[in-house]
Protein backbone atom coordinates (compact mmCIF):
# COMPACT_ATOMS: atom_id res chain seq x y z
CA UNK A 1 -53.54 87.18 325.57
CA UNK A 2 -54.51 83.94 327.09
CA UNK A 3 -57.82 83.64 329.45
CA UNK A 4 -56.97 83.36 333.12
CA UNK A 5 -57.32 80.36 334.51
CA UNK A 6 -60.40 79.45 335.72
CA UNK A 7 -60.91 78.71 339.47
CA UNK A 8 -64.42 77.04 339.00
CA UNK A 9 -64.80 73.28 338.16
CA UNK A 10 -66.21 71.92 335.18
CA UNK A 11 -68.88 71.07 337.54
CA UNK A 12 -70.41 74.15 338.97
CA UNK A 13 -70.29 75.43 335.15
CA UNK A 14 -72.18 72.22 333.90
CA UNK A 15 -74.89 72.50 336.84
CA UNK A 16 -75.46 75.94 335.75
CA UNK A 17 -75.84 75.19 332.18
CA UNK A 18 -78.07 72.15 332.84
CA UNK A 19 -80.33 74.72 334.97
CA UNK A 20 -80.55 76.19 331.93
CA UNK A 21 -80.90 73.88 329.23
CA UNK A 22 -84.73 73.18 329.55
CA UNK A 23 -85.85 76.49 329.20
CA UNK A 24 -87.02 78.43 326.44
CA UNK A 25 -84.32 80.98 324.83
CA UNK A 26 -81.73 79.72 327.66
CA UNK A 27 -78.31 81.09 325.95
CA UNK A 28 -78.79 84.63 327.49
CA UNK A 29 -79.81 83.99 330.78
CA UNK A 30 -76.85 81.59 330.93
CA UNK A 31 -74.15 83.85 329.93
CA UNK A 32 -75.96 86.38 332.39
CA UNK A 33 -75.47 83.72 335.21
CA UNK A 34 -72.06 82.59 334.41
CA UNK A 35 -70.93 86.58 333.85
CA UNK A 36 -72.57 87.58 337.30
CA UNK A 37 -70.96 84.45 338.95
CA UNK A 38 -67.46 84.38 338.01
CA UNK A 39 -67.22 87.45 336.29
CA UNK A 40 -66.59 86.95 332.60
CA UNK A 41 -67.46 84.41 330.41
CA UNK A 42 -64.26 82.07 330.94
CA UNK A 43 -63.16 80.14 327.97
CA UNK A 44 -63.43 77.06 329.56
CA UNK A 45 -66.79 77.14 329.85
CA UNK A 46 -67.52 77.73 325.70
CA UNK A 47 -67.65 73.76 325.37
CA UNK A 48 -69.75 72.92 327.62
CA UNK A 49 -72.00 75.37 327.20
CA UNK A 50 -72.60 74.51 323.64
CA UNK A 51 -72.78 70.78 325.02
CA UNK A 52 -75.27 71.72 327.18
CA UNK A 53 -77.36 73.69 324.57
CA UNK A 54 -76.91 72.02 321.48
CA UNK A 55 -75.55 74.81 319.34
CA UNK A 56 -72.36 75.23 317.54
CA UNK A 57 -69.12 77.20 319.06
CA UNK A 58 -69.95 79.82 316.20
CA UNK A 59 -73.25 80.79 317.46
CA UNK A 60 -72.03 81.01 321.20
CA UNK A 61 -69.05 83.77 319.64
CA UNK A 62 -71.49 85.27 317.72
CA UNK A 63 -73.64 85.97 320.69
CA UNK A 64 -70.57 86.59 323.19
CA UNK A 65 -69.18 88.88 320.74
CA UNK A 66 -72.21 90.92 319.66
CA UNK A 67 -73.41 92.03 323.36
CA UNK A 68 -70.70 94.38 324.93
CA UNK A 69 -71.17 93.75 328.33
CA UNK A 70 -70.19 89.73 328.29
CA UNK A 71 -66.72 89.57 329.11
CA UNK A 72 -63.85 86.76 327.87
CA UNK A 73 -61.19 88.08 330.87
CA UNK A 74 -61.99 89.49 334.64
CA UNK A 75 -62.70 93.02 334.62
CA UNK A 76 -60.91 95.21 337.03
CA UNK A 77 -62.35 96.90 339.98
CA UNK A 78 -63.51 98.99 338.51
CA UNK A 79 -65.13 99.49 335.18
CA UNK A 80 -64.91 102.98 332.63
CA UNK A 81 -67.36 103.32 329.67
CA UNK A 82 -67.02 105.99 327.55
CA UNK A 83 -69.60 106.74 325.43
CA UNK A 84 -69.19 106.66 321.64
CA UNK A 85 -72.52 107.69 319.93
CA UNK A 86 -72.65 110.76 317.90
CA UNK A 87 -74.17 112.61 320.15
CA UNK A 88 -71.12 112.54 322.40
CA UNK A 89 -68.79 112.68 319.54
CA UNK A 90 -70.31 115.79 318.46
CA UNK A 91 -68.98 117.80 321.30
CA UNK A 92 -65.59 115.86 321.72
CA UNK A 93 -65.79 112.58 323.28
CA UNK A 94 -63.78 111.12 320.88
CA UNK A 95 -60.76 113.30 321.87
CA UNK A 96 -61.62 112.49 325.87
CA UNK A 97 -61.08 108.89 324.69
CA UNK A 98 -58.25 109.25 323.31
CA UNK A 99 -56.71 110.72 325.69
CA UNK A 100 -57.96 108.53 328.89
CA UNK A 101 -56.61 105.84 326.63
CA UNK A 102 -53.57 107.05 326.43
CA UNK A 103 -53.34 108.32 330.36
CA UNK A 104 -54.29 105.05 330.47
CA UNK A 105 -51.61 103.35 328.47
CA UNK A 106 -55.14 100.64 327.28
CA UNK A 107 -57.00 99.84 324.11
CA UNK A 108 -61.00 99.50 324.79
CA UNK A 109 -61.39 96.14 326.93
CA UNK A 110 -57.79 96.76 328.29
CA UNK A 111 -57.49 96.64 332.24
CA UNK A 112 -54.66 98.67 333.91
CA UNK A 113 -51.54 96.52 335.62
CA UNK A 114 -52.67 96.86 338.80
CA UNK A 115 -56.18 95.81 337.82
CA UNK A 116 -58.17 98.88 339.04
CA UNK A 117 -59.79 99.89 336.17
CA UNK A 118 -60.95 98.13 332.67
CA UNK A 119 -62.00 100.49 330.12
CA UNK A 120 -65.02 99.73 327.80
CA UNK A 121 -66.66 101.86 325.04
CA UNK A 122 -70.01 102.05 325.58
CA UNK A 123 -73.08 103.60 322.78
CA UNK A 124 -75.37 105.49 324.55
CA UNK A 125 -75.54 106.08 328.35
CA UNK A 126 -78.90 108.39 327.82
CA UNK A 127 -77.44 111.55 328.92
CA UNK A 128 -77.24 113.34 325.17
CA UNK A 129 -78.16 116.55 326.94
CA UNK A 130 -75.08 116.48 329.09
CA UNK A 131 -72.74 114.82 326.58
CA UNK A 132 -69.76 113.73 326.38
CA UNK A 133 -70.94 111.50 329.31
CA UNK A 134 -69.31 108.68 331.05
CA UNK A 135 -69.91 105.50 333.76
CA UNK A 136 -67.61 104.53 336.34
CA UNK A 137 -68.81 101.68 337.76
CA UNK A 138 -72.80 102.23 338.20
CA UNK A 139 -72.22 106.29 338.28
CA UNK A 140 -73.22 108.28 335.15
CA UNK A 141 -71.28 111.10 334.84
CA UNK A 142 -72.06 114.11 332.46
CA UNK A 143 -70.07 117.15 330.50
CA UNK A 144 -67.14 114.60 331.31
CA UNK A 145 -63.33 115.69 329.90
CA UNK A 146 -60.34 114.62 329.98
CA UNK A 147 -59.05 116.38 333.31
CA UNK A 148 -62.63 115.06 335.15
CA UNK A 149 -62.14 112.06 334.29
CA UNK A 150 -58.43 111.93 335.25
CA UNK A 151 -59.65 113.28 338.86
CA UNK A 152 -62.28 109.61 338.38
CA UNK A 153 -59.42 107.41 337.52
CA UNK A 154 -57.06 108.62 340.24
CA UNK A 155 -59.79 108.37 342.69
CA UNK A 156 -60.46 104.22 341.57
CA UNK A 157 -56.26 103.80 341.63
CA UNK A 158 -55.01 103.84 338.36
């Protein structure tokens, strides 16, 4: 799948990377910046940013790809996790994800057609006592299954 296109200039993302490039440990707080600005870390902006840093294209993927929550496309409007630690999996999450997965027609990082909801897998939301737990959007949700979370993604318009 190719990245979207980007709607931002070269500019705005080098001003935002030189902002950055002075200070101690700035990859990070960069990709933070860029996500929270446009969204996702566009692909566009990989060169410059490693321009901007000094540091090879390997050690930007490595870092894009290691933390979950940086993104390569747009998310949709809203964003599923679905927690995968063993705690959940020990009372079922794994079939829950299966089946919103399916439902949803979506591997993990997929976003519905209609761009309502991107689905993420997500290891540990800190509700173990209430597992399988999920978070739609900022909203933990506990004891989810599949028919709860059904109810959630018909709700958000998918």
């Amino acid at each position: 799948m190719q990245p979207a296109a980007s709607p931002f200039s070269d500019e705005d993302l080098r001003a935002l990377a030189s902002a950055h490039a002075g200070r101690e440990g700035p990859l990070l707080p960069l990709l933070h910046d860029i996500q929270d600005r446009f969204g996702h870390i566009p692909e566009t902006a990989h060169e410059i940013i490693c321009d901007a840093l000094n540091i090879s294209r390997a050690e930007l993927h490595g870092v894009i790809s290691f933390y979950h929550d940086f993104r390569q496309a747009p998310a949709g409007r809203h964003v599923l996790k679905v927690c995968r630690a063993e705690s959940c999996q020990s009372v079922g999450a794994n079939a829950v994800a299966e089946a919103v997965l399916a439902r949803l027609g979506l591997e993990w990082h997929g976003t519905t057609n209609n761009g309502a909801v991107t689905i993420e897998p997500v290891y540990c939301l800190g509700l173990c006592a209430c597992a399988p737990a999920a978070m739609m959007d900022d909203r933990v949700i506990g004891r989810v299954d599949a028919a709860k979370l059904d109810r959630i993604l018909a709700e958000a318009g998918a």
